[in-house]
C-alpha atoms as a PDB file:
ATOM      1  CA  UNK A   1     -27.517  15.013  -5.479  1.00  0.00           C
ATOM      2  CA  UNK A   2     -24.668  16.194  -7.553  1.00  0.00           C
ATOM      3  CA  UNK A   3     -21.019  14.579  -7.161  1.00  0.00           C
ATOM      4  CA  UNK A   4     -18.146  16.852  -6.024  1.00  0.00           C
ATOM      5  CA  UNK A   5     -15.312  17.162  -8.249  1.00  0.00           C
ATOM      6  CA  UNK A   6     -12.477  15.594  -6.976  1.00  0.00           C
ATOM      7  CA  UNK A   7     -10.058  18.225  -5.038  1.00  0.00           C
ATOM      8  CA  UNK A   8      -6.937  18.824  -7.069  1.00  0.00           C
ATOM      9  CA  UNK A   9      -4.614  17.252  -4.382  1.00  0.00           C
ATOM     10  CA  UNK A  10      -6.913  14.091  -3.957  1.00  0.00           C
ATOM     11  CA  UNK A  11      -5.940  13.894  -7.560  1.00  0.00           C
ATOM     12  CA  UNK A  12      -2.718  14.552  -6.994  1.00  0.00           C
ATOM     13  CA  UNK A  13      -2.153  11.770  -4.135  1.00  0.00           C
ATOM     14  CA  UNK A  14      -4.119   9.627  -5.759  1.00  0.00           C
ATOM     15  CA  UNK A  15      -1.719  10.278  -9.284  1.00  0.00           C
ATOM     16  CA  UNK A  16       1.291   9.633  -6.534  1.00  0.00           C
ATOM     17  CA  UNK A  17       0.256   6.285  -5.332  1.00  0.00           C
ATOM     18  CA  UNK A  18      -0.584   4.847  -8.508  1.00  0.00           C
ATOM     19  CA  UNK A  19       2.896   6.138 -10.115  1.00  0.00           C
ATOM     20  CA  UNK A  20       4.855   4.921  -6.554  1.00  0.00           C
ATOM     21  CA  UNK A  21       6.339   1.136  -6.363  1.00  0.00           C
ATOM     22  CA  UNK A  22       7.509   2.338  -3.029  1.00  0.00           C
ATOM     23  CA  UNK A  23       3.991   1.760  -1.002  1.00  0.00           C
ATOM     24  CA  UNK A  24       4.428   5.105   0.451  1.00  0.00           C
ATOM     25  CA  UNK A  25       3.314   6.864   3.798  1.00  0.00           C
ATOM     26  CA  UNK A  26       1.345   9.724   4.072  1.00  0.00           C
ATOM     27  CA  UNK A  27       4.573  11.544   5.400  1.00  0.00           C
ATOM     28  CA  UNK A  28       6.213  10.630   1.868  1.00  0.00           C
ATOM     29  CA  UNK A  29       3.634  11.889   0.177  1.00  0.00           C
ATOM     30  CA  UNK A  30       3.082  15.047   2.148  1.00  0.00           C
ATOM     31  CA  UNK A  31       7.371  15.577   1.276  1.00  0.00           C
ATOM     32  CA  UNK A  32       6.579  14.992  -2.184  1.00  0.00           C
ATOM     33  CA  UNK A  33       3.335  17.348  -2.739  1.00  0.00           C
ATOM     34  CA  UNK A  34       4.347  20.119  -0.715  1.00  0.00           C
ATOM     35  CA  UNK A  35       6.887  21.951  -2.795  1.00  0.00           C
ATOM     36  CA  UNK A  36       4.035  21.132  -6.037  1.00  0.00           C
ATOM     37  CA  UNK A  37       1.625  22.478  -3.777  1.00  0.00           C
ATOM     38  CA  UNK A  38       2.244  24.921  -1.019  1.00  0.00           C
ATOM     39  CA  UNK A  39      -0.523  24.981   0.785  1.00  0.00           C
ATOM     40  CA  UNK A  40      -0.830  21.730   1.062  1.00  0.00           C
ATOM     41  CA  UNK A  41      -1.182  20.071   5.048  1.00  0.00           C
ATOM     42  CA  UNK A  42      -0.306  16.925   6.251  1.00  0.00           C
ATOM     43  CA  UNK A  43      -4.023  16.423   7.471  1.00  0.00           C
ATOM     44  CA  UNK A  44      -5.795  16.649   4.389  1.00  0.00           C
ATOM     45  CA  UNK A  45      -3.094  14.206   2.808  1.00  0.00           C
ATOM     46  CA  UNK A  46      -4.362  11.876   5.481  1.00  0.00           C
ATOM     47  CA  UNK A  47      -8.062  12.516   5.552  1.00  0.00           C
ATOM     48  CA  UNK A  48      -7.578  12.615   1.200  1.00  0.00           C
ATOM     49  CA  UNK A  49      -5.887   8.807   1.949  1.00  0.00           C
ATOM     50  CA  UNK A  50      -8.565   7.608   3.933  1.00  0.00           C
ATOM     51  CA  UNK A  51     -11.163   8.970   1.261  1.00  0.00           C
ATOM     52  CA  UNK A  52      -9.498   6.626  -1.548  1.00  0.00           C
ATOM     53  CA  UNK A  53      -8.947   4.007   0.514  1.00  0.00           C
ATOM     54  CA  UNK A  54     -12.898   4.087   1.403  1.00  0.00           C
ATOM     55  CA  UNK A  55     -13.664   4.237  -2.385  1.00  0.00           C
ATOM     56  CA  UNK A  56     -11.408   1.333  -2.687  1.00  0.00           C
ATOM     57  CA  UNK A  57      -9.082   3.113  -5.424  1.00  0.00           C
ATOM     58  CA  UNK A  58      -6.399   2.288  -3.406  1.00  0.00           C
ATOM     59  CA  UNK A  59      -5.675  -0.064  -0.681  1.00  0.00           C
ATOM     60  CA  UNK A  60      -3.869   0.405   2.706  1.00  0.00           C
ATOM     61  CA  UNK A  61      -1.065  -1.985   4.258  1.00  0.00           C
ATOM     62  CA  UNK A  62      -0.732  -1.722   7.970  1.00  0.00           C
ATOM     63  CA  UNK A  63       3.331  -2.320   9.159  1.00  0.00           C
ATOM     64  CA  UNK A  64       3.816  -1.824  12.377  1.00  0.00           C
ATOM     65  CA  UNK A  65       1.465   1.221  13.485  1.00  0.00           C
ATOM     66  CA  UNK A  66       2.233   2.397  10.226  1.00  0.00           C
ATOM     67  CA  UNK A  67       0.017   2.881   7.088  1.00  0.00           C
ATOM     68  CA  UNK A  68       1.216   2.533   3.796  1.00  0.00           C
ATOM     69  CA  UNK A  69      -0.613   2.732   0.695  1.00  0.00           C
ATOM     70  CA  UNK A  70      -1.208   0.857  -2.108  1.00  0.00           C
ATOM     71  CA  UNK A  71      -2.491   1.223  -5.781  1.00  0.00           C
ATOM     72  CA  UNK A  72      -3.039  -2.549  -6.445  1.00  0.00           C
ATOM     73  CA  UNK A  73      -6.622  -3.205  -4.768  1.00  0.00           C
ATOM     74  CA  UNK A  74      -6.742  -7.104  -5.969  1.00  0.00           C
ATOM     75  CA  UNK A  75      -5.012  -9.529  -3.381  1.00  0.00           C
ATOM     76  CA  UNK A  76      -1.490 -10.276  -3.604  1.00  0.00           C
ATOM     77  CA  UNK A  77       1.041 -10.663  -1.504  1.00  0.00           C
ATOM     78  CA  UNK A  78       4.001  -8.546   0.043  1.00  0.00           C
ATOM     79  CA  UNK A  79       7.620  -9.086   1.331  1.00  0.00           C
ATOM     80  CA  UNK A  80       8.851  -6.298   4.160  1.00  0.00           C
ATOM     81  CA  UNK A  81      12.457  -6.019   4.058  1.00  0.00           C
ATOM     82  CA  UNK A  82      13.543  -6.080   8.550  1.00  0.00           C
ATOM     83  CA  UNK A  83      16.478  -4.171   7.452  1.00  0.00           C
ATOM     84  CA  UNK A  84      15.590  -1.531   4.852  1.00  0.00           C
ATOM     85  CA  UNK A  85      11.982  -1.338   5.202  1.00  0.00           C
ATOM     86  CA  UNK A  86      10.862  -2.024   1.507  1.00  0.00           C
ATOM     87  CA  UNK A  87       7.914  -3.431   0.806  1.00  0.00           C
ATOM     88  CA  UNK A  88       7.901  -5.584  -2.240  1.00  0.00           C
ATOM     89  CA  UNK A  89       5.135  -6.635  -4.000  1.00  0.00           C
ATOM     90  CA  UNK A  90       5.036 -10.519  -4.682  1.00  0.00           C
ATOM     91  CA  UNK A  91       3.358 -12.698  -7.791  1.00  0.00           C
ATOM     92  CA  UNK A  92       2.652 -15.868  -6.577  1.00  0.00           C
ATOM     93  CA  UNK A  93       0.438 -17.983  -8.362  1.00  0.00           C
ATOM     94  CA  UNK A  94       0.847 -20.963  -6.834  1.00  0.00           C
ATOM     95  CA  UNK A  95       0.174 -19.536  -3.309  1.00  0.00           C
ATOM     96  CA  UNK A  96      -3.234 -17.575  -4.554  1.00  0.00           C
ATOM     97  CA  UNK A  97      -4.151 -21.362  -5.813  1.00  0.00           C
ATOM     98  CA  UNK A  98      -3.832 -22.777  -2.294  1.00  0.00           C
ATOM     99  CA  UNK A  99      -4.807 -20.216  -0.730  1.00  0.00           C
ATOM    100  CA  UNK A 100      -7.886 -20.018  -2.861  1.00  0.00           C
ATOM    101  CA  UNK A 101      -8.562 -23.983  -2.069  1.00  0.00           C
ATOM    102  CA  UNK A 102      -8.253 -23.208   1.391  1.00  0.00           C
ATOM    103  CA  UNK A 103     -10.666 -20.382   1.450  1.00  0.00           C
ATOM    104  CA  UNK A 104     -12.951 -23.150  -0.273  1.00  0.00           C
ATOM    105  CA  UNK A 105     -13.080 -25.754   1.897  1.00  0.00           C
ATOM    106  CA  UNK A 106     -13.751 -22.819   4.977  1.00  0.00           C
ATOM    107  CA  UNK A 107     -17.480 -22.502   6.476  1.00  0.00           C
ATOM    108  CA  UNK A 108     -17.042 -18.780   6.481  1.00  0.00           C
ATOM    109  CA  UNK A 109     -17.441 -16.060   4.038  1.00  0.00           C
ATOM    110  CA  UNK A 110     -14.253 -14.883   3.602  1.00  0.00           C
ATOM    111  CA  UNK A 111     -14.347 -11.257   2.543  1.00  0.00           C
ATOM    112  CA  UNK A 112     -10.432 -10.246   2.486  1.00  0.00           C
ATOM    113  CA  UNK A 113      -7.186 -12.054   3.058  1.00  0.00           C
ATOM    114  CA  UNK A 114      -3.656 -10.758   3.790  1.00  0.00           C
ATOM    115  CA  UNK A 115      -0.552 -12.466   4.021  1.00  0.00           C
ATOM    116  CA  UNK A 116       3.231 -10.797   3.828  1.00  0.00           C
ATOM    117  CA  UNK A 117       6.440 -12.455   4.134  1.00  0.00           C
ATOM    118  CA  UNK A 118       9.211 -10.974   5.856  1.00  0.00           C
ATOM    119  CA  UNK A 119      12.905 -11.511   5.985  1.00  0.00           C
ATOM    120  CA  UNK A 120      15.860  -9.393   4.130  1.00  0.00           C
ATOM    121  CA  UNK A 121      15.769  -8.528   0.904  1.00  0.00           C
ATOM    122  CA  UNK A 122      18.540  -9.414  -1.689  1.00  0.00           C
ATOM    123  CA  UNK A 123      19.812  -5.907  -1.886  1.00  0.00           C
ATOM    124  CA  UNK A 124      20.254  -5.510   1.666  1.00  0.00           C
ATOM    125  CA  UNK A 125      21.444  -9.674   1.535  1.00  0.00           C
ATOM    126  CA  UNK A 126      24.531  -7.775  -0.689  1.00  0.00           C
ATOM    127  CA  UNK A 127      25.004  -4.975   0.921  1.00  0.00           C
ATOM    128  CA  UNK A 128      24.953  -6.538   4.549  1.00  0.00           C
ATOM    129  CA  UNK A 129      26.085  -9.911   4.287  1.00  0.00           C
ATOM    130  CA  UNK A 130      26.057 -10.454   8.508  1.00  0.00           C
ATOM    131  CA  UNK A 131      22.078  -9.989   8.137  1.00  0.00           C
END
Protein backbone atom coordinates (compact mmCIF):
# COMPACT_ATOMS: atom_id res chain seq x y z
CA UNK A 1 0.00 0.00 0.00
CA UNK A 2 1.50 3.24 -1.02
CA UNK A 3 1.34 6.44 1.40
CA UNK A 4 -0.54 9.55 0.17
CA UNK A 5 1.35 12.63 -0.07
CA UNK A 6 0.38 14.94 2.35
CA UNK A 7 -2.34 17.58 0.88
CA UNK A 8 -0.74 20.97 0.49
CA UNK A 9 -3.03 22.62 3.15
CA UNK A 10 -2.45 19.72 5.74
CA UNK A 11 1.01 21.04 5.23
CA UNK A 12 0.09 24.24 5.45
CA UNK A 13 -1.93 23.92 8.92
CA UNK A 14 0.33 21.78 10.10
CA UNK A 15 3.39 24.65 9.12
CA UNK A 16 0.74 27.14 11.08
CA UNK A 17 0.56 25.35 14.31
CA UNK A 18 4.05 24.61 14.68
CA UNK A 19 5.04 28.44 13.82
CA UNK A 20 1.83 29.70 16.29
CA UNK A 21 2.58 30.39 20.23
CA UNK A 22 -1.02 31.38 20.19
CA UNK A 23 -2.60 27.61 20.48
CA UNK A 24 -4.93 28.51 17.79
CA UNK A 25 -8.55 27.38 16.73
CA UNK A 26 -9.47 25.99 13.68
CA UNK A 27 -11.44 29.33 13.00
CA UNK A 28 -7.89 31.16 13.33
CA UNK A 29 -6.45 29.09 11.15
CA UNK A 30 -9.17 28.94 8.55
CA UNK A 31 -8.73 33.32 8.77
CA UNK A 32 -5.20 32.83 8.27
CA UNK A 33 -5.11 30.19 5.20
CA UNK A 34 -7.87 31.48 3.32
CA UNK A 35 -6.52 34.55 1.62
CA UNK A 36 -3.01 31.99 0.96
CA UNK A 37 -5.40 29.64 -0.27
CA UNK A 38 -8.75 30.40 -1.74
CA UNK A 39 -10.33 27.51 -1.94
CA UNK A 40 -9.70 26.55 1.12
CA UNK A 41 -13.06 25.42 3.62
CA UNK A 42 -13.42 25.53 7.08
CA UNK A 43 -14.23 21.67 7.05
CA UNK A 44 -11.23 20.34 5.67
CA UNK A 45 -9.21 22.68 8.17
CA UNK A 46 -11.07 20.68 10.76
CA UNK A 47 -11.09 17.20 9.37
CA UNK A 48 -6.96 18.19 8.29
CA UNK A 49 -6.75 19.01 12.43
CA UNK A 50 -8.17 15.94 13.48
CA UNK A 51 -5.82 13.98 10.96
CA UNK A 52 -2.59 15.47 12.82
CA UNK A 53 -3.89 15.26 15.93
CA UNK A 54 -4.53 11.33 15.22
CA UNK A 55 -0.88 11.05 13.96
CA UNK A 56 0.06 12.72 17.11
CA UNK A 57 2.06 15.64 15.25
CA UNK A 58 0.19 17.86 17.12
CA UNK A 59 -1.84 17.80 20.18
CA UNK A 60 -5.33 19.26 20.99
CA UNK A 61 -6.34 21.35 24.24
CA UNK A 62 -10.00 21.30 25.00
CA UNK A 63 -11.22 25.00 26.75
CA UNK A 64 -14.47 25.20 27.20
CA UNK A 65 -16.22 23.37 24.09
CA UNK A 66 -13.46 24.72 22.33
CA UNK A 67 -10.44 23.02 20.60
CA UNK A 68 -7.25 24.50 20.36
CA UNK A 69 -4.22 23.12 18.99
CA UNK A 70 -0.98 22.49 19.92
CA UNK A 71 2.52 21.74 18.37
CA UNK A 72 4.22 20.55 21.64
CA UNK A 73 3.00 16.74 21.91
CA UNK A 74 5.21 16.00 25.25
CA UNK A 75 3.28 16.92 28.57
CA UNK A 76 3.49 20.23 29.98
CA UNK A 77 1.42 22.38 31.43
CA UNK A 78 -0.82 25.50 30.47
CA UNK A 79 -2.12 28.77 32.09
CA UNK A 80 -5.67 30.18 30.44
CA UNK A 81 -5.86 33.76 30.94
CA UNK A 82 -10.23 34.29 32.36
CA UNK A 83 -9.87 37.65 30.92
CA UNK A 84 -8.03 37.59 27.59
CA UNK A 85 -8.20 34.07 26.71
CA UNK A 86 -4.40 33.28 26.18
CA UNK A 87 -3.17 30.21 26.69
CA UNK A 88 0.34 30.13 27.95
CA UNK A 89 2.48 27.44 27.89
CA UNK A 90 4.20 26.67 31.36
CA UNK A 91 7.87 24.97 32.27
CA UNK A 92 7.61 23.53 35.41
CA UNK A 93 10.03 21.16 36.47
CA UNK A 94 9.34 20.81 39.75
CA UNK A 95 5.61 20.02 39.15
CA UNK A 96 6.48 17.23 36.25
CA UNK A 97 8.77 15.74 39.30
CA UNK A 98 5.75 15.37 41.59
CA UNK A 99 3.62 14.74 39.36
CA UNK A 100 5.79 12.03 37.96
CA UNK A 101 6.15 10.51 41.76
CA UNK A 102 2.59 10.56 41.96
CA UNK A 103 1.92 8.75 38.79
CA UNK A 104 4.46 6.19 40.47
CA UNK A 105 3.09 5.30 43.44
CA UNK A 106 -0.63 4.86 41.30
CA UNK A 107 -1.93 1.12 40.57
CA UNK A 108 -2.97 2.27 37.16
CA UNK A 109 -1.33 2.69 33.89
CA UNK A 110 -1.42 6.07 33.37
CA UNK A 111 -1.38 6.81 29.66
CA UNK A 112 -1.84 10.82 29.54
CA UNK A 113 -2.09 13.57 32.10
CA UNK A 114 -3.36 17.18 31.83
CA UNK A 115 -3.30 19.84 34.17
CA UNK A 116 -3.80 23.87 33.38
CA UNK A 117 -3.83 26.64 35.71
CA UNK A 118 -6.05 29.43 35.35
CA UNK A 119 -6.25 32.91 36.70
CA UNK A 120 -5.22 36.41 34.88
CA UNK A 121 -2.35 36.86 33.23
CA UNK A 122 0.21 39.69 34.01
CA UNK A 123 -0.62 41.63 30.93
CA UNK A 124 -4.17 41.73 31.55
CA UNK A 125 -2.99 42.10 35.70
CA UNK A 126 -1.55 45.73 34.02
CA UNK A 127 -3.88 46.55 31.89
CA UNK A 128 -6.94 45.78 34.27
CA UNK A 129 -5.85 46.26 37.63
CA UNK A 130 -9.75 45.64 39.20
CA UNK A 131 -9.28 41.89 37.80
Amino acid sequence: MRKRKPSLQKEKILELVQHSHEHPTADWIYAKLKPEIPRLSLGTVYRNLNNLVQEKKIAQLMVGNVAHYDARTTPHYHFICEVCGTIYDLDTKTLEDAINQIIRTLPHHVTTHEITFRGICQKCRTTHPSH
